[in-house]
C-alpha atoms as a PDB file:
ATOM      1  CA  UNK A   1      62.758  -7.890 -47.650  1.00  0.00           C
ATOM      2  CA  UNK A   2      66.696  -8.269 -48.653  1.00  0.00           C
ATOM      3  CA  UNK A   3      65.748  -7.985 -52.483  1.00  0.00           C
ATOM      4  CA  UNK A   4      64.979  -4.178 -51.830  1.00  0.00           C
ATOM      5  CA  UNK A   5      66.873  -1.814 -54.017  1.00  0.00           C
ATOM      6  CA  UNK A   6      66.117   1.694 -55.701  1.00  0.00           C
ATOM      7  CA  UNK A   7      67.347   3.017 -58.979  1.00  0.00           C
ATOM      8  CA  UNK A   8      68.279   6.327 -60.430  1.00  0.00           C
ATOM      9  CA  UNK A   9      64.698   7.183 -61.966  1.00  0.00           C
ATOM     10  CA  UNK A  10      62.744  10.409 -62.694  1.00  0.00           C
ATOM     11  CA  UNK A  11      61.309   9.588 -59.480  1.00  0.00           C
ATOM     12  CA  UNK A  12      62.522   8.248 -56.454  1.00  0.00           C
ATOM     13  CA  UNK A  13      61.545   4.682 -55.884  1.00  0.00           C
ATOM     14  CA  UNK A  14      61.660   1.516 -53.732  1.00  0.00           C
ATOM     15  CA  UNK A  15      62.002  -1.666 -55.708  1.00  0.00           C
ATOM     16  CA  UNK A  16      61.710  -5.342 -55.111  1.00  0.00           C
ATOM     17  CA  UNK A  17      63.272  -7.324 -57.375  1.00  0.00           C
ATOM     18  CA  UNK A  18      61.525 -10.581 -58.963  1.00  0.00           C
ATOM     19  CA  UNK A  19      63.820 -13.964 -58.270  1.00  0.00           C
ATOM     20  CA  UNK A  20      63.489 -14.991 -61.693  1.00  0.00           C
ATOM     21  CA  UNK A  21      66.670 -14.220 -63.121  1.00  0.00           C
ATOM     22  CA  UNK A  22      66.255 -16.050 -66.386  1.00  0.00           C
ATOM     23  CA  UNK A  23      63.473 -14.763 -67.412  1.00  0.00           C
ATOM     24  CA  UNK A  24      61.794 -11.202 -68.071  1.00  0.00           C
ATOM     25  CA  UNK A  25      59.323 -10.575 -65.063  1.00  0.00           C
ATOM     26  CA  UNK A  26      55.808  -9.371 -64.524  1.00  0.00           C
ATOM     27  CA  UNK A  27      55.669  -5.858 -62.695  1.00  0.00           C
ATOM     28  CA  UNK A  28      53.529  -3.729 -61.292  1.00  0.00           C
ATOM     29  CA  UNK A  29      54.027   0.226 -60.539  1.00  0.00           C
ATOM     30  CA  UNK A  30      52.180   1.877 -57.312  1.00  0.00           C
ATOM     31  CA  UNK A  31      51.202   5.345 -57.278  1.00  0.00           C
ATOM     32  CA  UNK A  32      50.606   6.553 -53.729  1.00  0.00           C
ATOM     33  CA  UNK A  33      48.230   9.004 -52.446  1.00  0.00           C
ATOM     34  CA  UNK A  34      48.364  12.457 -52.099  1.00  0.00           C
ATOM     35  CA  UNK A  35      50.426  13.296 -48.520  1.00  0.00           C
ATOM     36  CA  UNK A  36      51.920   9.743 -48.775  1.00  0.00           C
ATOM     37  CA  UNK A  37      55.328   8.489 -49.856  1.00  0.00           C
ATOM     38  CA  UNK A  38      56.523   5.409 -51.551  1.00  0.00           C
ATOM     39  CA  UNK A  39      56.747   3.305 -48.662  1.00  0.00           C
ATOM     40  CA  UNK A  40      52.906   3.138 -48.522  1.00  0.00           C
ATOM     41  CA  UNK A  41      51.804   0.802 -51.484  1.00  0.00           C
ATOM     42  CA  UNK A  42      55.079  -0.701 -51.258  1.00  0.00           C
ATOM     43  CA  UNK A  43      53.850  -2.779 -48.614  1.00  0.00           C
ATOM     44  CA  UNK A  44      50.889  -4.570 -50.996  1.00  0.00           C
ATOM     45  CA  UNK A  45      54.501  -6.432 -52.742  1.00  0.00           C
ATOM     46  CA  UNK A  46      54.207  -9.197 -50.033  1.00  0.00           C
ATOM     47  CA  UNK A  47      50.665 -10.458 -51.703  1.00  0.00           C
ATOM     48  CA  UNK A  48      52.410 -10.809 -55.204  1.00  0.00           C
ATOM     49  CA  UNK A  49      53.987 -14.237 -56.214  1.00  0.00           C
ATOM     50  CA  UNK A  50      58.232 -13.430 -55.964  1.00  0.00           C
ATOM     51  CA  UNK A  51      58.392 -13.956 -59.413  1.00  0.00           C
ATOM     52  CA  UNK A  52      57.100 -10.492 -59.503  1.00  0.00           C
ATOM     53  CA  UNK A  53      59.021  -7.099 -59.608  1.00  0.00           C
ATOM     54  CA  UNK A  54      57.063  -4.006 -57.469  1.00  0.00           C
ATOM     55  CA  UNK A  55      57.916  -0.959 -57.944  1.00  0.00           C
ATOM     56  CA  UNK A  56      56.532   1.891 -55.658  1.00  0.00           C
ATOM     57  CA  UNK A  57      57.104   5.327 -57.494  1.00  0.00           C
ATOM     58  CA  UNK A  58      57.028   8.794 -55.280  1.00  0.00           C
ATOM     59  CA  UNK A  59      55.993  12.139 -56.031  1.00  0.00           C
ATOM     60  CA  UNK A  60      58.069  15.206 -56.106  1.00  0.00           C
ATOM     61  CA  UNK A  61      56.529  18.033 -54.734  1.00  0.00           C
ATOM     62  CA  UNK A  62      56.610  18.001 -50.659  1.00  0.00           C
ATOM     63  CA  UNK A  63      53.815  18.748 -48.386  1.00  0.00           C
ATOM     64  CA  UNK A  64      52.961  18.459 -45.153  1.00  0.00           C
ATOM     65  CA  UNK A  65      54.764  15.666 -43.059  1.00  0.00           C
ATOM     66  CA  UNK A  66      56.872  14.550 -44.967  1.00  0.00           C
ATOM     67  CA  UNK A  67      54.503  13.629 -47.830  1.00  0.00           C
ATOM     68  CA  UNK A  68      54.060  13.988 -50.966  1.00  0.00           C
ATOM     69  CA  UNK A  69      51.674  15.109 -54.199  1.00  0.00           C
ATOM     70  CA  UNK A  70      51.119  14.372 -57.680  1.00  0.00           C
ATOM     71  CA  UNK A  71      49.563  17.768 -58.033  1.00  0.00           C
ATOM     72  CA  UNK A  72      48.730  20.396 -55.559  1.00  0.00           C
ATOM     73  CA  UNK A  73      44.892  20.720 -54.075  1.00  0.00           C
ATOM     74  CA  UNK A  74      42.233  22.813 -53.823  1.00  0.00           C
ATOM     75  CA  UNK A  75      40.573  21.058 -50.789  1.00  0.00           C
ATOM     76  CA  UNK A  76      37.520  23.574 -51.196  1.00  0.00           C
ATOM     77  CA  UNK A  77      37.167  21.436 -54.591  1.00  0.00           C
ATOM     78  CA  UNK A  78      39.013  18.805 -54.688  1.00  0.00           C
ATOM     79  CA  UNK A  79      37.337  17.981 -57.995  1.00  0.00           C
ATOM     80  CA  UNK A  80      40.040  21.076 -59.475  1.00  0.00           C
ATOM     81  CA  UNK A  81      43.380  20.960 -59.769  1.00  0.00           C
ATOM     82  CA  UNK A  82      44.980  24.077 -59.205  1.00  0.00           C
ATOM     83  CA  UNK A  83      48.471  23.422 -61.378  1.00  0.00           C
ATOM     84  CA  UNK A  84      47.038  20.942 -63.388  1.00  0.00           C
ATOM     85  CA  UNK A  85      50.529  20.751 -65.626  1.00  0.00           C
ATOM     86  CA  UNK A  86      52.019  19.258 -62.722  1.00  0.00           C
ATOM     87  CA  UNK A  87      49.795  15.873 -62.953  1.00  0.00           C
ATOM     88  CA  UNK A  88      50.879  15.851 -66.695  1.00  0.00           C
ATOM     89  CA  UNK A  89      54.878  16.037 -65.536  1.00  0.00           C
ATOM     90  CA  UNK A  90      54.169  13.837 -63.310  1.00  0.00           C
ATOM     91  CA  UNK A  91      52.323  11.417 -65.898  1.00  0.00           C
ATOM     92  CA  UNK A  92      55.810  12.037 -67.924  1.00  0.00           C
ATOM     93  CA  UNK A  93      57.878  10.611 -65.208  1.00  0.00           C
ATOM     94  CA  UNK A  94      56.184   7.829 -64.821  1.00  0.00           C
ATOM     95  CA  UNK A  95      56.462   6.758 -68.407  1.00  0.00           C
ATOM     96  CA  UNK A  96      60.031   7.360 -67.971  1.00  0.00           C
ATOM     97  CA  UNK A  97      60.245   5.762 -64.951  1.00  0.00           C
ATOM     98  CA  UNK A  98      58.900   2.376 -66.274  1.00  0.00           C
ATOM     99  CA  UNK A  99      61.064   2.743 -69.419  1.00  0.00           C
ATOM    100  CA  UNK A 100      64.645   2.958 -67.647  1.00  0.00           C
ATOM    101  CA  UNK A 101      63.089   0.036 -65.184  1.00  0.00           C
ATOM    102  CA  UNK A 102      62.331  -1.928 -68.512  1.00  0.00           C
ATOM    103  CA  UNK A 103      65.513  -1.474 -69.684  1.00  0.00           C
ATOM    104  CA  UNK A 104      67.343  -2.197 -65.963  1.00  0.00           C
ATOM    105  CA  UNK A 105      65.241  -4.655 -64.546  1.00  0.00           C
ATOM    106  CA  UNK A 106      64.528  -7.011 -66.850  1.00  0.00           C
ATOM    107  CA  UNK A 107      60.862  -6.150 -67.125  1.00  0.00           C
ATOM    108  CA  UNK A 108      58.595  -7.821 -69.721  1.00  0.00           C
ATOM    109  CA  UNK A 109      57.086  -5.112 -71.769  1.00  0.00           C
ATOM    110  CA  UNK A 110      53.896  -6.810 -72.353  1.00  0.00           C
ATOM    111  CA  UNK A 111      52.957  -7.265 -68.607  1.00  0.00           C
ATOM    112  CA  UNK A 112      53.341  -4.083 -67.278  1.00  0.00           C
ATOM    113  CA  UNK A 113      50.234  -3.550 -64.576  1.00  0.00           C
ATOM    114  CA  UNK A 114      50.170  -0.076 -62.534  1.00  0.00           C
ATOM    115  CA  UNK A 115      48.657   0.265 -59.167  1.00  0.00           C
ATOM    116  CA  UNK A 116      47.599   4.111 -57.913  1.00  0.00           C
ATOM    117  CA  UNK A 117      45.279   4.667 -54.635  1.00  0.00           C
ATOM    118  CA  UNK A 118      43.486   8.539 -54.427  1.00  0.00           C
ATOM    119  CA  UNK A 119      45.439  10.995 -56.224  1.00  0.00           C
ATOM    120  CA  UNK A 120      47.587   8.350 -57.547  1.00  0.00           C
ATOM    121  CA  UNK A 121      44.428   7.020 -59.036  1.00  0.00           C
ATOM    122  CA  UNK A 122      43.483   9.782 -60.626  1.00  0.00           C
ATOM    123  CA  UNK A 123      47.352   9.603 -62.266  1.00  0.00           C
ATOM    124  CA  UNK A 124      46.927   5.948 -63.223  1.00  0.00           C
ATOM    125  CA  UNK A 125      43.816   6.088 -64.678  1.00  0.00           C
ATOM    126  CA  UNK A 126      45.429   9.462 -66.594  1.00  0.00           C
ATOM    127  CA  UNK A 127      48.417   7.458 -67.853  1.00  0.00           C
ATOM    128  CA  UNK A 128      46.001   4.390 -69.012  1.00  0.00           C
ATOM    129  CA  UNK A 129      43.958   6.987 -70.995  1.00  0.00           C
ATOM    130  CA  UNK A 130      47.363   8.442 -72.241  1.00  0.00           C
ATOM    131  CA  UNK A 131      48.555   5.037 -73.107  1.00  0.00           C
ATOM    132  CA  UNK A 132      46.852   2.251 -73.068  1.00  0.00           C
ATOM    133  CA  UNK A 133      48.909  -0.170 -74.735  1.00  0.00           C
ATOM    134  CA  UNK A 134      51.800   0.618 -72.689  1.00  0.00           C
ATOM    135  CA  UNK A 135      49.987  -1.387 -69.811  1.00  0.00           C
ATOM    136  CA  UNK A 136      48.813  -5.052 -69.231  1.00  0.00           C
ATOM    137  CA  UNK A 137      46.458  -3.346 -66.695  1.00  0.00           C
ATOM    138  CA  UNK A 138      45.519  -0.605 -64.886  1.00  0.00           C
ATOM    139  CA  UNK A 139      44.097  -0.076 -61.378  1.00  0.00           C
ATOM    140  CA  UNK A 140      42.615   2.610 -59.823  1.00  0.00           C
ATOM    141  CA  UNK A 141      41.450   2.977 -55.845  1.00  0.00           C
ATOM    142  CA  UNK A 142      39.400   5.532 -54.084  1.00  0.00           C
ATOM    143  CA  UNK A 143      40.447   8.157 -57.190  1.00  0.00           C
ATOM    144  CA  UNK A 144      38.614   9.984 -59.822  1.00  0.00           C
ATOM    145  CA  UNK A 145      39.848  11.660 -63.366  1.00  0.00           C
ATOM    146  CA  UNK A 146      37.854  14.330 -65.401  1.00  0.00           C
ATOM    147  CA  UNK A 147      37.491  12.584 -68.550  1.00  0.00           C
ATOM    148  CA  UNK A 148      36.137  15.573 -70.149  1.00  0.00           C
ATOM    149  CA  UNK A 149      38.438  18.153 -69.464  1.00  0.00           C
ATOM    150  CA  UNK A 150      41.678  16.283 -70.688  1.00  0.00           C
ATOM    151  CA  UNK A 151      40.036  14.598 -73.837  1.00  0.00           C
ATOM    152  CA  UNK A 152      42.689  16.134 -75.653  1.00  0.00           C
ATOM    153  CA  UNK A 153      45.446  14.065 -73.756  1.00  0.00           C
ATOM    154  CA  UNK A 154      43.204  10.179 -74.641  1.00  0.00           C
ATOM    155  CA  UNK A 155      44.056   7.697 -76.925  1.00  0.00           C
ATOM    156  CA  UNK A 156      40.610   7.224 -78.722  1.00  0.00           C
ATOM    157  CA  UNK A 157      41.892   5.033 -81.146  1.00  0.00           C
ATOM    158  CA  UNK A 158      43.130   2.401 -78.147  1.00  0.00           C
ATOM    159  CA  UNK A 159      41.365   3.003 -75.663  1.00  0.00           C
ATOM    160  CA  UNK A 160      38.442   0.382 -75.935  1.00  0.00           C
ATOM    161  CA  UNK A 161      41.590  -1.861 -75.159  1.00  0.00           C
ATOM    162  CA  UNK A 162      42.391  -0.243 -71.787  1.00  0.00           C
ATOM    163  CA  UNK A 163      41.945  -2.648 -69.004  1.00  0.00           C
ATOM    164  CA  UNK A 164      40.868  -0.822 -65.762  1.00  0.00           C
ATOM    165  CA  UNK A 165      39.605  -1.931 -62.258  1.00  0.00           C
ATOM    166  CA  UNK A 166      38.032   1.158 -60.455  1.00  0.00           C
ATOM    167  CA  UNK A 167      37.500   0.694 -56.800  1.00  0.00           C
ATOM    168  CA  UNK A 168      35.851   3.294 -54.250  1.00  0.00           C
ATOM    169  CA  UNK A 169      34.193   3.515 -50.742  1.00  0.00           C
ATOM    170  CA  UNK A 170      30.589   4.059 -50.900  1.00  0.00           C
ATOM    171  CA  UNK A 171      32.070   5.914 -47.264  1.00  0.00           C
ATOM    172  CA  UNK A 172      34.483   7.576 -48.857  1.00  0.00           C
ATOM    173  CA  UNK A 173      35.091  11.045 -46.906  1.00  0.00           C
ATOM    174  CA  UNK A 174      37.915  12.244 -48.212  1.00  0.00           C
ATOM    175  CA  UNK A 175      37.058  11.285 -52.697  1.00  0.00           C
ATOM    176  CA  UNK A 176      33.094  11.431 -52.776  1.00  0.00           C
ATOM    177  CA  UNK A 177      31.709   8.404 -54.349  1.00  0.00           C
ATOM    178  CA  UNK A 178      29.942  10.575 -56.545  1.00  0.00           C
ATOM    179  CA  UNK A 179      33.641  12.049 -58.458  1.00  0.00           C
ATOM    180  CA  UNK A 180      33.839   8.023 -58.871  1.00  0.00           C
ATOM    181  CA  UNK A 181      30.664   7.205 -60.054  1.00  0.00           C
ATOM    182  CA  UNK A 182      30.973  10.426 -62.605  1.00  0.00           C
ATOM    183  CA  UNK A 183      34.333   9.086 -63.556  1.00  0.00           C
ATOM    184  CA  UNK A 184      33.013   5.974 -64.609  1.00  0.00           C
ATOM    185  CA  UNK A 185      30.281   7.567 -66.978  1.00  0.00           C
ATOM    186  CA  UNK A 186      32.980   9.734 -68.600  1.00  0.00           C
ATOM    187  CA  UNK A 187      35.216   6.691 -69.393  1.00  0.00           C
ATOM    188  CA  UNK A 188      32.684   4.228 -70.270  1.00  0.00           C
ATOM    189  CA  UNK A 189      31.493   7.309 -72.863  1.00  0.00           C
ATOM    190  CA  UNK A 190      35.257   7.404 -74.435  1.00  0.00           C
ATOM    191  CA  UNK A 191      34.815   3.752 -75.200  1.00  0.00           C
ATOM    192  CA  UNK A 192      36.667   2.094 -71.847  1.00  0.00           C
ATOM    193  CA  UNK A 193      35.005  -0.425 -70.394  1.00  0.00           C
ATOM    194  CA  UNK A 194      35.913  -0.340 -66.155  1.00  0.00           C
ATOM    195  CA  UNK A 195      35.624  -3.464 -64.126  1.00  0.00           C
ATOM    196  CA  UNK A 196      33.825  -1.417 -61.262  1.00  0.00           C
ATOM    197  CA  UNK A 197      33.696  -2.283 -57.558  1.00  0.00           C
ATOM    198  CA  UNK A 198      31.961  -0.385 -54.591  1.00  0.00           C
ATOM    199  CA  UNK A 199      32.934  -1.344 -50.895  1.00  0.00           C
ATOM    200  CA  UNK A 200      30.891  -1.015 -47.589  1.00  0.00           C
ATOM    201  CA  UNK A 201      34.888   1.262 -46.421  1.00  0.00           C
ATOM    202  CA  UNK A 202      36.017   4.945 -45.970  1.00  0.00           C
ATOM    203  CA  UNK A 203      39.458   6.465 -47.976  1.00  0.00           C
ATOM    204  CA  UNK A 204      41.068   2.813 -47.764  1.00  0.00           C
ATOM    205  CA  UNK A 205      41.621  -0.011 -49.443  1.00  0.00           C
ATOM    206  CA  UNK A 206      39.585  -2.567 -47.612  1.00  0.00           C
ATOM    207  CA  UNK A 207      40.173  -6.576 -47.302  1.00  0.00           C
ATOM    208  CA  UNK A 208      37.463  -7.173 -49.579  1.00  0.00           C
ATOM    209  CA  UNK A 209      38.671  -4.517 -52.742  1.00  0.00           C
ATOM    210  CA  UNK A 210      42.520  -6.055 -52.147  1.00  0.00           C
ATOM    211  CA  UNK A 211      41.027  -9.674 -52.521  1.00  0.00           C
ATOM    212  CA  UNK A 212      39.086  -9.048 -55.849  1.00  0.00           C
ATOM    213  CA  UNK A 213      42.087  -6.484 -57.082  1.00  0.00           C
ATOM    214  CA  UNK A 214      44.242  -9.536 -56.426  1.00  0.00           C
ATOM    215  CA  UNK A 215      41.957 -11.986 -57.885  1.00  0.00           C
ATOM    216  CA  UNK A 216      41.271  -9.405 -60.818  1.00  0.00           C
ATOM    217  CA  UNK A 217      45.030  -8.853 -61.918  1.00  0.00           C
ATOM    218  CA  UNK A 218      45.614 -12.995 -61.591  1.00  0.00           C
ATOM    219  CA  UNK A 219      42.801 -13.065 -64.281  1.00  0.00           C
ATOM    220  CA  UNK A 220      45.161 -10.822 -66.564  1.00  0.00           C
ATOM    221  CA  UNK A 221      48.696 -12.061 -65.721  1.00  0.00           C
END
């Protein structure tokens, strides 16, 4: 890709540009999984229309690898975060984040669609809750949120206008299906109402979830 550039964000980033330059541009934002980096999602840019700016966003605190997490695990239960202030920092930089790229890229505030897989999942769906207006729409793969343990953090008064795809592996080893499945009872109870999808796939996103993501977002942009 020669339209690949980065910015000075809260987070760093990998960016390709939309060829539109008269006009403001769709965008969407990946989150990457936990132990990932931005160069992971960043790939999915090549099945959006160039008209499109993608923006792959990367955590900040290392682990193994050279990866990176939205919040540190307990992988004894990975339903509990053990710092969970770092997922709301994190949450914070993504807002800013999108906000400078707004500004800088030409963005059109109105179609603003974010992307997370895993534990950036569980940090989209948390920034959709946070804000829903802020985003056109919101998907989340093989990821889970506790709904009611951060009700305080929601946006009751919006959030029946939150547009969310949830996606999950019914083989999922690594995110049971059952965090999902819970998930989805604890949103559709604060008044969201998930486009849900379950695929015959392990911790991935599988040719079948990409096609009706794809087909999903093309329904809303």
């Amino acid at each position: 890709m020669n339209n690949v550039t980065q910015l000075e964000l809260p987070l760093d980033n990998l960016i390709r540009k939309s060829e539109n330059i008269n006009t403001l541009s769709q965008s969407i934002f990946f989150l990457h999984g936990f132990g990932s980096n931005m160069q992971d999602l960043f790939s999915l840019s090549s099945f959006f229309d160039k008209s499109w700016t993608c923006i792959s966003l990367q955590a900040s605190i290392p682990v193994q690898f050279e990866g990176w997490a939205w919040a540190e695990l307990d992988f004894n239960n990975i339903g509990k975060l053990p710092k969970p202030e770092q997922m709301k920092i994190h949450q914070q930089k993504v807002f800013q984040s999108i906000d400078q790229c707004i500004d800088q890229l030409d963005l059109d505030p109105k179609q603003i669609n974010l992307l997370g897989f895993s534990q950036g999942a569980s940090l989209s769906i948390y920034s959709g809750l946070k804000n829903p207006n802020k985003f056109n729409s919101v998907v989340a793969l093989s990821g889970f949120f506790p709904v009611e343990e951060r009700i305080e953090d929601i946006d009751t008064k919006s959030v029946d206008s939150l547009k969310l795809f949830m996606g999950h592996g019914r083989h999922d080893p690594v995110v049971p299906l059952s965090l999902c499945q819970h998930t989805r009872k604890g949103l559709i109870d604060v008044g969201v109402k998930p486009y849900y999808r379950e695929y015959d796939s392990e911790h991935t996103i599988s040719n079948d979830c990409l096609n009706d993501v794809l087909e999903w977002l093309r329904e809303r942009n």
